[in-house]
C-alpha atoms as a PDB file:
ATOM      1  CA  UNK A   1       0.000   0.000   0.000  1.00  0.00           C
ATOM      2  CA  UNK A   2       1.011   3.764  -0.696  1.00  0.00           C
ATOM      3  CA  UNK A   3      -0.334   6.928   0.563  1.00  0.00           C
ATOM      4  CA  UNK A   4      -0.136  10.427  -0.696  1.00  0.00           C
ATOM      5  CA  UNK A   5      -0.908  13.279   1.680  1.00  0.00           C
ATOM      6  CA  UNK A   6      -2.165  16.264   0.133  1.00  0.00           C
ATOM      7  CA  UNK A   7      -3.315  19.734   1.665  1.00  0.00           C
ATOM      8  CA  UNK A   8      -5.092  22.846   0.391  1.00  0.00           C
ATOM      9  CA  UNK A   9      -5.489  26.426   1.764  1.00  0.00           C
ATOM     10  CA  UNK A  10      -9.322  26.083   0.418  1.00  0.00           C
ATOM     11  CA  UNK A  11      -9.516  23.841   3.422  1.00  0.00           C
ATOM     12  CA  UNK A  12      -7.234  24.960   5.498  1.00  0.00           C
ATOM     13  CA  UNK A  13      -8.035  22.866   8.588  1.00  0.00           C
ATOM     14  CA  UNK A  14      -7.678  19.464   6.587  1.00  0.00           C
ATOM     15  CA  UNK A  15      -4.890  17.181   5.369  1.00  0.00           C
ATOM     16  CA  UNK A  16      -6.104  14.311   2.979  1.00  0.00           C
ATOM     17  CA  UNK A  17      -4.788  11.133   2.212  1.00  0.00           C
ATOM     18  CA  UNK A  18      -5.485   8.865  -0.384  1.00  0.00           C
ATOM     19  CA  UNK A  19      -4.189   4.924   0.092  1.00  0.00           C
ATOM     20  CA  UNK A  20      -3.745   3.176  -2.732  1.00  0.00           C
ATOM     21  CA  UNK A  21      -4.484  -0.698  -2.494  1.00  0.00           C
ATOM     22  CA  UNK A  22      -3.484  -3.109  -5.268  1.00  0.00           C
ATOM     23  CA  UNK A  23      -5.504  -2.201  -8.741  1.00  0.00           C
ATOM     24  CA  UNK A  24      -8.562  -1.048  -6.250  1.00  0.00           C
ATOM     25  CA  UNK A  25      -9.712   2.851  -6.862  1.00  0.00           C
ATOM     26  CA  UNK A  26      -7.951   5.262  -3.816  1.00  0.00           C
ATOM     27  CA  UNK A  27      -9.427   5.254  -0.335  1.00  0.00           C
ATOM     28  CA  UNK A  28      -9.316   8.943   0.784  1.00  0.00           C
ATOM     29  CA  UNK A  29      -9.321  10.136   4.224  1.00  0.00           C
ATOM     30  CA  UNK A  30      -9.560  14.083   5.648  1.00  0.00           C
ATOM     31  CA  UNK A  31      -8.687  14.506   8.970  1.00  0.00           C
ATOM     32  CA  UNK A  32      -7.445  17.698  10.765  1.00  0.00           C
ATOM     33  CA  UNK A  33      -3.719  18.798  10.020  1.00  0.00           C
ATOM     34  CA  UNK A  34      -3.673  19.865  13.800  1.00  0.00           C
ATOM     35  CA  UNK A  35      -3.930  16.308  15.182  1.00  0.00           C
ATOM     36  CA  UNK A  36      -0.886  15.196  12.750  1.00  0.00           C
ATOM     37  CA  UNK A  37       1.394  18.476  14.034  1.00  0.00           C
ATOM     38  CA  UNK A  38       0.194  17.333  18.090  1.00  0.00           C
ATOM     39  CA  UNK A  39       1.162  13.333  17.167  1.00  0.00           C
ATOM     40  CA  UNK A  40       4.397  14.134  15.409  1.00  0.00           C
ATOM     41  CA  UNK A  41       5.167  15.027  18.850  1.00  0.00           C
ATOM     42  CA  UNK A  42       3.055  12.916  21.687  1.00  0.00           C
ATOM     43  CA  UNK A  43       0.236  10.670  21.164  1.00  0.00           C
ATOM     44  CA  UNK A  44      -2.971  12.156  19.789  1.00  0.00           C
ATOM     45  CA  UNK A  45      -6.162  11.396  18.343  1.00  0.00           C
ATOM     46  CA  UNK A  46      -9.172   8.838  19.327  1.00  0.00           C
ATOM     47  CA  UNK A  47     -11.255   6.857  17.872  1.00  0.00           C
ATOM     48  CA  UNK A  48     -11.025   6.454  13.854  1.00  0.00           C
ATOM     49  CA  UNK A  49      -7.639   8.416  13.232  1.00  0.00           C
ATOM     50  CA  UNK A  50      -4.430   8.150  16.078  1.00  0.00           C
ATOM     51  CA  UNK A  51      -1.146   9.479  15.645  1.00  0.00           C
ATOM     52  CA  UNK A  52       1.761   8.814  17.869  1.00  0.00           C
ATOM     53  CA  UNK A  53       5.572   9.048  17.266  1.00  0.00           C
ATOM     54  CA  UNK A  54       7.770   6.165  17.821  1.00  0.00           C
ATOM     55  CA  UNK A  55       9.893   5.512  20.530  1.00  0.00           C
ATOM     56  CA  UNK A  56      13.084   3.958  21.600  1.00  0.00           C
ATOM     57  CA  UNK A  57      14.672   2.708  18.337  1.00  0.00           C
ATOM     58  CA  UNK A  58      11.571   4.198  16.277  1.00  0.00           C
ATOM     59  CA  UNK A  59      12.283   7.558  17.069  1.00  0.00           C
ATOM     60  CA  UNK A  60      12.775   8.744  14.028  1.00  0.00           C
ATOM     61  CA  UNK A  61       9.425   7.283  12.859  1.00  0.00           C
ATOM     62  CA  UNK A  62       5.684   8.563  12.723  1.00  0.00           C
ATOM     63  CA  UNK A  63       2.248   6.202  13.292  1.00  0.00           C
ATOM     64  CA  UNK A  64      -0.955   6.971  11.889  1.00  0.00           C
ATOM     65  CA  UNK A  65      -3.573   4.658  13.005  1.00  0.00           C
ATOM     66  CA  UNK A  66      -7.142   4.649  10.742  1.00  0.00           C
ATOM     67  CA  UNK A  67     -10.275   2.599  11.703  1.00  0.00           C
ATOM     68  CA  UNK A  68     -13.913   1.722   9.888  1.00  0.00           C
ATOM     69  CA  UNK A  69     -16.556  -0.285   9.492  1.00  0.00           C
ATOM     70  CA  UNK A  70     -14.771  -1.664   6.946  1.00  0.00           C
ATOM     71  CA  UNK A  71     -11.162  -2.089   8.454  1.00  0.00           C
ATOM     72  CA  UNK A  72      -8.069  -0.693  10.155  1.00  0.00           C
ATOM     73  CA  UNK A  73      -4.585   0.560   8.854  1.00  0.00           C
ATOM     74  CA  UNK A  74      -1.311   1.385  10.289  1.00  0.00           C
ATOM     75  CA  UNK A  75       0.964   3.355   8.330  1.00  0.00           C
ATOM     76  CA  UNK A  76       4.903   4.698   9.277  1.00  0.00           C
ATOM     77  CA  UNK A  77       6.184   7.127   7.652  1.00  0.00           C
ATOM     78  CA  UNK A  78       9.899   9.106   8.222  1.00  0.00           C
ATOM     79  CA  UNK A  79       8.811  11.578  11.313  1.00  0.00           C
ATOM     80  CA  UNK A  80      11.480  14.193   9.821  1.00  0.00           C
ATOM     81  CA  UNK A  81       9.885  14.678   6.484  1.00  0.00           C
ATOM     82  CA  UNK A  82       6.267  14.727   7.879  1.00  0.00           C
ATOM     83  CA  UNK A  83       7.331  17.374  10.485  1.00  0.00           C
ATOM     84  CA  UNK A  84       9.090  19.466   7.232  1.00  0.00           C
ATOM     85  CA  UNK A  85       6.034  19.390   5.260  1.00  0.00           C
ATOM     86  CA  UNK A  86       3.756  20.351   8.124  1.00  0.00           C
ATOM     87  CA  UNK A  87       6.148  23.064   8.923  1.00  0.00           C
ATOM     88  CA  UNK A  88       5.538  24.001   5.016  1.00  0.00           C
ATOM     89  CA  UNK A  89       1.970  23.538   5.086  1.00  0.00           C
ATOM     90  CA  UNK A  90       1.684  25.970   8.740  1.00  0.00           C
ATOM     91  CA  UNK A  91       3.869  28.878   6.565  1.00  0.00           C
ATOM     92  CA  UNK A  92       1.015  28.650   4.176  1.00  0.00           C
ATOM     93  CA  UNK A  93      -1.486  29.078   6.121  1.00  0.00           C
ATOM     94  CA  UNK A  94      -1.018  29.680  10.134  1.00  0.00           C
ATOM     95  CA  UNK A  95      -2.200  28.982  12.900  1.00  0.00           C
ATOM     96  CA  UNK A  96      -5.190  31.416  13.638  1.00  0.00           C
ATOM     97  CA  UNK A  97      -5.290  32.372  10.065  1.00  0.00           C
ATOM     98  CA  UNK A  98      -7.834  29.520   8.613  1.00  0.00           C
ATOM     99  CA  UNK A  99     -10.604  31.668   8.852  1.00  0.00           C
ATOM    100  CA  UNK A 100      -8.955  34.231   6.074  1.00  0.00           C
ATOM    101  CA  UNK A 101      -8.079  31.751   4.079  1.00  0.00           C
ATOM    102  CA  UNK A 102     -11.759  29.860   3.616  1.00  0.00           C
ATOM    103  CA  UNK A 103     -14.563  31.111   0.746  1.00  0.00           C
ATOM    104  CA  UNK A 104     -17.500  30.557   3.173  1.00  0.00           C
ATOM    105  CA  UNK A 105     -19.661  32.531   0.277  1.00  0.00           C
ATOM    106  CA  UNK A 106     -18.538  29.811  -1.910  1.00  0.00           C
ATOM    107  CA  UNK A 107     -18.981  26.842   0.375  1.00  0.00           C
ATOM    108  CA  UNK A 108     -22.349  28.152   1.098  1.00  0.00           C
ATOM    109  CA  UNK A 109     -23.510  27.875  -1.780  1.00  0.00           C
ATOM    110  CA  UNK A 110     -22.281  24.700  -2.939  1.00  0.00           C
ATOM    111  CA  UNK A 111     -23.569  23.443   0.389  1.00  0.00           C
ATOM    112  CA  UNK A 112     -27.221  24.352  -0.619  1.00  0.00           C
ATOM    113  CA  UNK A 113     -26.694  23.273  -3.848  1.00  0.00           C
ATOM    114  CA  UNK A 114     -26.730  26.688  -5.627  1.00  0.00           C
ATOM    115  CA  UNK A 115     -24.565  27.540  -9.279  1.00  0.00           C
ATOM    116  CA  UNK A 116     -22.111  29.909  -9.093  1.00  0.00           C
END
């Protein structure tokens, strides 16, 4: 399995991931970029998504934990490079700023379905 973590200033409060399984269409998650900044560093999260960092000889390594209906996940991926592109994704948009950064006219309206 692969995973490619994507983010967008349109949304600026959510990271999304899309898993790729065999020859099966992508599996996409959205889940808040501030739990995976608070789990790069100490354990975060309940319920369907959990991040932690490792520990001891995993140090250098970041868990992301994903639960359904239809099945779990556990993925590890190099805590440095997640940690850069958070860093790159927080310069973007910061912390506080999300609200300037969302079209709420525009999600309105697609919301209740009306053409722009």
């Amino acid at each position: 399995m692969s995973a490619h973590f994507s983010y967008c200033s349109g949304d600026p409060h959510g990271i999304v991931v899309d898993f790729y399984l065999d020859e099966r269409p992508p599996v996409t998650w959205t889940f808040a970029r501030d739990l995976l900044a608070e789990g790069s560093v100490r354990p975060s999260g309940l319920g369907d998504v959990r991040v932690w960092p490792g520990e001891g000889e995993q140090t250098g390594r970041l868990y992301l934990a994903l639960t359904s209906p239809h099945g779990h996940a556990l993925l590890t991926m190099p805590r440095d490079a997640m940690t850069t592109w958070l860093g790159q994704i927080y310069r973007l948009v910061p912390p506080g700023f999300e609200e300037t950064a969302l079209d709420l006219d525009a999600e309105l309206s697609q919301l209740l379905g009306e053409v722009n």
